[in-house]
Protein backbone atom coordinates (compact mmCIF):
# COMPACT_ATOMS: atom_id res chain seq x y z
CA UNK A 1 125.16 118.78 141.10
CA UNK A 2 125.03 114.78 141.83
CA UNK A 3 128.74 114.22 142.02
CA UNK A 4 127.54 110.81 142.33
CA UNK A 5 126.14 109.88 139.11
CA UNK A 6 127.47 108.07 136.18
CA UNK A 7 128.04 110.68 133.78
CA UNK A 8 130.25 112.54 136.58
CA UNK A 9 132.11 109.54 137.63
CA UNK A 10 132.78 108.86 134.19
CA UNK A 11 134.45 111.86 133.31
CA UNK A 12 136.24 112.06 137.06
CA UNK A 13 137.67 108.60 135.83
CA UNK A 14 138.96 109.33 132.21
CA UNK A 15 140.98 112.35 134.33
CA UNK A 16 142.69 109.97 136.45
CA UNK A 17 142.75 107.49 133.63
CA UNK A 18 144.51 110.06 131.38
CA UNK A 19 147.01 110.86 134.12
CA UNK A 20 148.37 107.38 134.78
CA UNK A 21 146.96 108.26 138.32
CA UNK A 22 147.02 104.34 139.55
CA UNK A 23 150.60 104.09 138.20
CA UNK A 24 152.45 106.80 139.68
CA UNK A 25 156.19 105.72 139.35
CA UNK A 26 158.09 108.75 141.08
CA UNK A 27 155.47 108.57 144.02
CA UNK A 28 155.48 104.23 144.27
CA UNK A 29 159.54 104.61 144.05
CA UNK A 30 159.77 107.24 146.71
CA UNK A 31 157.37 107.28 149.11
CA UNK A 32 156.18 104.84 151.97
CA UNK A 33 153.24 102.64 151.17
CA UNK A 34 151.13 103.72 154.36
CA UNK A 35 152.26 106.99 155.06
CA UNK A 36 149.04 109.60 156.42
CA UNK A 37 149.82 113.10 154.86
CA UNK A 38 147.32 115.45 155.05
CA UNK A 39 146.43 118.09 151.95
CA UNK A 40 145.71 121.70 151.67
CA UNK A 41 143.46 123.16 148.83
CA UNK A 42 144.91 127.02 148.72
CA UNK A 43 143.72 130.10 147.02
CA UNK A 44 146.23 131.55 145.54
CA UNK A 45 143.96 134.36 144.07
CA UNK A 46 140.71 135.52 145.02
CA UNK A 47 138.14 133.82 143.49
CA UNK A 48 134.12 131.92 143.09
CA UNK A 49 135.10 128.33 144.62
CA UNK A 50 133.43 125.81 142.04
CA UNK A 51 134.19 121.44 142.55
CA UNK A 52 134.91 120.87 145.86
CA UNK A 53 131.71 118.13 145.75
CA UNK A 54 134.58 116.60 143.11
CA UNK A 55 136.95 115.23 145.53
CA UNK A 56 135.50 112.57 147.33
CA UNK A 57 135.02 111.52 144.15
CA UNK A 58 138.11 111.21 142.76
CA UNK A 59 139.58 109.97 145.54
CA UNK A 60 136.59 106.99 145.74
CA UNK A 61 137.31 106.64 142.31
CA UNK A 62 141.33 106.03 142.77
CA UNK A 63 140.99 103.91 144.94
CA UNK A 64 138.99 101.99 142.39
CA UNK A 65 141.38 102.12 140.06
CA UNK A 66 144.67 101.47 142.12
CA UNK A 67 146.21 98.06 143.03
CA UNK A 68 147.17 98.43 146.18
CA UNK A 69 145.01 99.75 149.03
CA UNK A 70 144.61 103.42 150.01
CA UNK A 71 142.87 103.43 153.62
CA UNK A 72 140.16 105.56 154.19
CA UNK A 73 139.94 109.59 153.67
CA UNK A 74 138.25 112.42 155.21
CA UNK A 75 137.83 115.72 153.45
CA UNK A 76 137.17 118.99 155.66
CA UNK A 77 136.19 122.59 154.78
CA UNK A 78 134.60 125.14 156.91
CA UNK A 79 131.30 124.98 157.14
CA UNK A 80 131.50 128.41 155.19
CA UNK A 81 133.30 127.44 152.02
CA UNK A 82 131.22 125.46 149.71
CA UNK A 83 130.57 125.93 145.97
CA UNK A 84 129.76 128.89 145.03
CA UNK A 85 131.49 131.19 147.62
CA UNK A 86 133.74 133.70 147.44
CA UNK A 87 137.24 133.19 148.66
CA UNK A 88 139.99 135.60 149.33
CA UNK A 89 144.38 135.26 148.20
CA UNK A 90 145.61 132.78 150.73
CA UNK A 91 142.51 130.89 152.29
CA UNK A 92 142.65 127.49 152.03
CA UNK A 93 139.34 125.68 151.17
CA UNK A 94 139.72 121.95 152.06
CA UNK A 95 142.26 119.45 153.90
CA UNK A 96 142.19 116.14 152.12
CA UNK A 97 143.38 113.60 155.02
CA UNK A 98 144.46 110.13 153.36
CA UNK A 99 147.09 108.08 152.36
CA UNK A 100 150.49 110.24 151.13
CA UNK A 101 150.62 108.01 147.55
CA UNK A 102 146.98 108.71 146.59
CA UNK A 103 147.07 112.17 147.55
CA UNK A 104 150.14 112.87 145.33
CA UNK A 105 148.83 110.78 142.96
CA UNK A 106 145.55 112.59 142.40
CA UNK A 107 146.81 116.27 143.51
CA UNK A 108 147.18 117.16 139.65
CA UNK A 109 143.84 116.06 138.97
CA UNK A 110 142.01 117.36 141.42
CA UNK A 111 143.37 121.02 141.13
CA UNK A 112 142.89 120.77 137.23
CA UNK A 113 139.17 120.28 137.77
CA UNK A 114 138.68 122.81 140.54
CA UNK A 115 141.00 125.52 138.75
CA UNK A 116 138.87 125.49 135.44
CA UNK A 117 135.60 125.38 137.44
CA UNK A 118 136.87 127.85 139.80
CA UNK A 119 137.60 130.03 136.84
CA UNK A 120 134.70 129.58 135.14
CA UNK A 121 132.53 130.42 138.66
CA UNK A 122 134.44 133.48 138.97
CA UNK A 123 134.75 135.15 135.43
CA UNK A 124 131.06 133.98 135.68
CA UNK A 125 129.79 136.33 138.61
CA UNK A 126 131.93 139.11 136.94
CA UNK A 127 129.46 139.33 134.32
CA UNK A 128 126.22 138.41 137.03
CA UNK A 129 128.30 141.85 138.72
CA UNK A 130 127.95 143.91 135.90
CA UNK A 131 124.31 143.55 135.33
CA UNK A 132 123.16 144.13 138.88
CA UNK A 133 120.11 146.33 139.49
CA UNK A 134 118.94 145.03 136.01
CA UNK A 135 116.43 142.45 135.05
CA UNK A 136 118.91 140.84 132.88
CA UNK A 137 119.85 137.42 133.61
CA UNK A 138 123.36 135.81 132.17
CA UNK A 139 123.04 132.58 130.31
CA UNK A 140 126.50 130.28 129.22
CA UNK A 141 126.00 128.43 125.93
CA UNK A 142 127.37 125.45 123.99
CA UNK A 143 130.56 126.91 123.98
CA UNK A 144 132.12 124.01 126.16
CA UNK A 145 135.43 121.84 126.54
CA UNK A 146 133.65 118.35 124.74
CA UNK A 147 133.12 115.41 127.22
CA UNK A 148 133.21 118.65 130.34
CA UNK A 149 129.65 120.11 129.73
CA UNK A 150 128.27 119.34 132.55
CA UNK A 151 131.11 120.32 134.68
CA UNK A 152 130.92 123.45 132.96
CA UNK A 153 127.90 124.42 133.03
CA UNK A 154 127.57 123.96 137.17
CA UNK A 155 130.02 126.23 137.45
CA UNK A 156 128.26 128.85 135.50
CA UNK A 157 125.45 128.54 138.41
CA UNK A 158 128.23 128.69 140.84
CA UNK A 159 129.04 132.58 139.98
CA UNK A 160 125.66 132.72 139.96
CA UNK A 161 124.35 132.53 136.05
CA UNK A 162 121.60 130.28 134.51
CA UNK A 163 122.25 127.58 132.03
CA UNK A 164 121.09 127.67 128.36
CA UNK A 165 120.65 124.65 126.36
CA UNK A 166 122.68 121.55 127.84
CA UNK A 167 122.69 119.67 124.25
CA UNK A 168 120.32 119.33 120.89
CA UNK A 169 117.63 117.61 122.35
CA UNK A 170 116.94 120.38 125.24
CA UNK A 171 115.94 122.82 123.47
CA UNK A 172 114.59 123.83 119.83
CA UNK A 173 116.86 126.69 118.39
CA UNK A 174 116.60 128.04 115.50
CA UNK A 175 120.04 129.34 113.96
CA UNK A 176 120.90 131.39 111.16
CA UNK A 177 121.96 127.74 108.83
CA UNK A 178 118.37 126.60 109.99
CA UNK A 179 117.50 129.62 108.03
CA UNK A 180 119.85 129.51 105.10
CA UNK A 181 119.38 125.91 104.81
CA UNK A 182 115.40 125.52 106.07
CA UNK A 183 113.98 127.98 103.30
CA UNK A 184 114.30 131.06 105.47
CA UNK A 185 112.85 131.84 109.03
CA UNK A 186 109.28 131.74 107.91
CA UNK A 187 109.18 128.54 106.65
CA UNK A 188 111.68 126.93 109.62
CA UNK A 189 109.84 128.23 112.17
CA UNK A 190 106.16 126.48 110.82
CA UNK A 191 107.79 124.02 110.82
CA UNK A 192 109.56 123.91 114.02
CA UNK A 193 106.23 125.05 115.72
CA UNK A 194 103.92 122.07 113.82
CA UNK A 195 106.43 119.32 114.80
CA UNK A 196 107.78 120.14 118.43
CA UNK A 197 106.71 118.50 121.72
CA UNK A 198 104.42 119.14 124.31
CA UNK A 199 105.97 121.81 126.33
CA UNK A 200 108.97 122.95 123.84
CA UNK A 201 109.58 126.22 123.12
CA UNK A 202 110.26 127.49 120.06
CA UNK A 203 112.98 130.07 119.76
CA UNK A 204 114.53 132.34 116.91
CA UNK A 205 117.81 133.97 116.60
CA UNK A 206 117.42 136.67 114.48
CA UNK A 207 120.30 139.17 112.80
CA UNK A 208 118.29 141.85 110.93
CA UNK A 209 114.79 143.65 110.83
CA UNK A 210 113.36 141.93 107.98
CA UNK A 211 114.17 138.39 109.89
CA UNK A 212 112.59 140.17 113.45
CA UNK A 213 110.12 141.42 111.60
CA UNK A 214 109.44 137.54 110.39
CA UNK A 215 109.82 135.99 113.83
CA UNK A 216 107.23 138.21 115.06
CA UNK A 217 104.91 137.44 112.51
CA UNK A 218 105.19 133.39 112.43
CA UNK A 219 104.69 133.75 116.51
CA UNK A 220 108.29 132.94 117.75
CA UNK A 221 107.66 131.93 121.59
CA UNK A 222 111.43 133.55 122.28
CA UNK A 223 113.47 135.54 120.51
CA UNK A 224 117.33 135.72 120.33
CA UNK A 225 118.73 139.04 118.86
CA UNK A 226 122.15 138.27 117.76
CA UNK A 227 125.11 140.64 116.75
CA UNK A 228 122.77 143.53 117.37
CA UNK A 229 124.52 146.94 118.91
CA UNK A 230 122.96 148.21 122.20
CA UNK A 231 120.80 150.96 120.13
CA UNK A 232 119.51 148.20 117.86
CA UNK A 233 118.47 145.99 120.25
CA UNK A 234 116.82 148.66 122.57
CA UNK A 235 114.59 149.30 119.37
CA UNK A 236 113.72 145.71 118.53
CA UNK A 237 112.62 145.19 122.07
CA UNK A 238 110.19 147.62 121.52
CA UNK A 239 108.79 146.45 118.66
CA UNK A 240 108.50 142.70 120.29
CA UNK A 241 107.00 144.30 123.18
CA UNK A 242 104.04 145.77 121.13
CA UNK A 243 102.96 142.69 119.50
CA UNK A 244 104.21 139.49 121.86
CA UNK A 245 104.61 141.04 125.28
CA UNK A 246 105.14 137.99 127.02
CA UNK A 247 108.49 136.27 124.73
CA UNK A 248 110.85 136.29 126.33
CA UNK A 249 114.13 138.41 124.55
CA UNK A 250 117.93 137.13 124.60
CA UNK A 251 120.49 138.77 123.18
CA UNK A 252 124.36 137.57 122.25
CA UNK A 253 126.86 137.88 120.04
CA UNK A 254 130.76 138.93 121.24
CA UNK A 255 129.45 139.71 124.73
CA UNK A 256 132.58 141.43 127.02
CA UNK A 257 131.93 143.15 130.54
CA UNK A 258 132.37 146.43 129.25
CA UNK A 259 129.23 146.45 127.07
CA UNK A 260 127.11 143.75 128.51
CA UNK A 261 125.31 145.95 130.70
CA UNK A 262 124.20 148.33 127.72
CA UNK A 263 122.43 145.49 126.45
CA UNK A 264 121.19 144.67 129.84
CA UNK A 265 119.56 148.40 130.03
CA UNK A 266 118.41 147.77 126.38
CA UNK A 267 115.76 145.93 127.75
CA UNK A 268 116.31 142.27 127.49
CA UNK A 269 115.71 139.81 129.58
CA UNK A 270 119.05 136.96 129.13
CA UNK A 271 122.56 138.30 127.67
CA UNK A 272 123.90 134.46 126.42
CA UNK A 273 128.43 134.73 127.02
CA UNK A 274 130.15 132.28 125.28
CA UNK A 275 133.10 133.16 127.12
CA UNK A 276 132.02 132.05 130.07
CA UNK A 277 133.15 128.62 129.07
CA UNK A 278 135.50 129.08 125.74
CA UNK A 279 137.48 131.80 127.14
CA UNK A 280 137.58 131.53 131.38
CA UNK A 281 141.24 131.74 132.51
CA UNK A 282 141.90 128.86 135.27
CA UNK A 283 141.97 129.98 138.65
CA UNK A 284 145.44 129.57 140.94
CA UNK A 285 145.21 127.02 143.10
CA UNK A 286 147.43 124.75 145.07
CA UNK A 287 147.57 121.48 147.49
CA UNK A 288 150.27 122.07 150.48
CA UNK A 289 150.08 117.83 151.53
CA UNK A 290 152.68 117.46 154.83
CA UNK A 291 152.95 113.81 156.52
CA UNK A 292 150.53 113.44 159.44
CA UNK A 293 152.43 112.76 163.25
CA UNK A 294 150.93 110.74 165.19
């Protein structure tokens, strides 16, 4: 993740923005313009540590944003917590040294951010957990909070899962309403297979044998099997295997952790979650901030 481009800064922004961040009035009313304070990122839970890279970010980005001057900052975690890690209840994972208003100002923010990531990272490896020993990889989907994506979608490969599609114009997917609407599967895949660009592949979700059946025919260079049961699938793998060996096979549809792994020993090679990112509950975290002596 490049914490430091545009897109992430943008989006680090409109959360401050949204907040009122630079015009704090309890914290401006009630607390000394250059008191240090020093804050603690907690665990409350145990849990897959995603956006830590976030705040010296934010806190570059405050300062931006406020009117008065903040002083410099220093943000410290052991050298063993980073993204992606697992934490246990009670460890803390940063200290944000800085200026008392700006960390009270941006505490909300920050834990927001990490919380969902966090959450996301964690519910995430759950499902990496439960297809161990398997070939089966675990992809997120569109399924995302708009204008967070790419947030998102890093903290998928922070509990250790792949990323699908990031938008439209990664990928070439064709959906059951390209079907209904593109004069069925035969006819949108030609299509999608004459017009595509160097290097895209071309893949099919399919629902029922006739519509396999069709995808294997018109050459389908990956095949999504959607709303199939375990049995179902474990028999359309088959049948893909013995006439395109090589396309690769993705199933999804209503995806939980007690029957992901059948589909996983069904033979395919992604299981696609769109809980991951629609349905992750926010991690419990805190920020203990206490005024530095000097």
């Amino acid at each position: 993740m490049d914490w430091k481009s545009k897109r992430i800064r943008t989006i680090l922004e409109a959360a401050l923005a949204e907040d009122k961040a630079a015009n704090d009035v309890t914290t401006a009313l009630t607390i000394p313009p250059g008191l240090r304070a020093s804050g603690t990122i907690v665990a409350k839970q145990a849990c897959i540590v995603s956006g830590l890279g976030s705040i010296p970010v934010f806190l570059e980005t405050f300062a931006k944003m406020s009117s008065s001057p903040v002083g410099r900052f220093e943000v410290v975690s052991h050298p063993e917590i980073f993204d992606g890690v697992k934490v246990k209840k009670g460890q803390p994972l940063a200290v944000i040294r800085h200026n008392a208003r700006a960390l009270l100002s941006c505490e909300r923010v920050i834990l927001n951010l990490m919380q969902r990531m966090s959450g996301i990272a964690t519910l995430t490896n759950e499902f990496v957990k439960a297809v161990a020993g398997t070939k089966t990889k675990v992809l997120d989907t569109r399924k995302t909070i708009p204008g967070l994506r790419v947030l998102d979608k890093y903290a998928v490969c922070c509990g250790g899962g792949v990323n699908h599609r990031l938008d439209l114009q990664d990928g070439i997917l064709i959906k059951n309403n390209h079907i209904s609407l593109g004069d069925g599967l035969p006819a949108a895949l030609e299509h999608a297979l004459k017009g595509r660009k160097a290097g895209q592949v071309v893949q099919v979700e399919v629902r029922s044998d006739l519509e396999l059946a069709q995808a294997i025919e018109g050459g389908a260079e990956s095949i999504l099997l959607d709303n199939m049961t375990p049995s179902q699938v474990k028999k359309a793998v088959k049948q893909i295997h013995a006439k395109l060996p090589n396309v690769p096979i993705e199933a999804s549809g209503n995806m939980n952790l007690k029957t992901v792994r059948d589909y996983a020993l069904a033979g395919v090679d992604f299981v696609s979650v769109g809980a991951l990112t629609h349905s992750a509950v926010a991690v419990d975290l805190s920020m203990r901030i206490t005024a530095d002596v000097y």
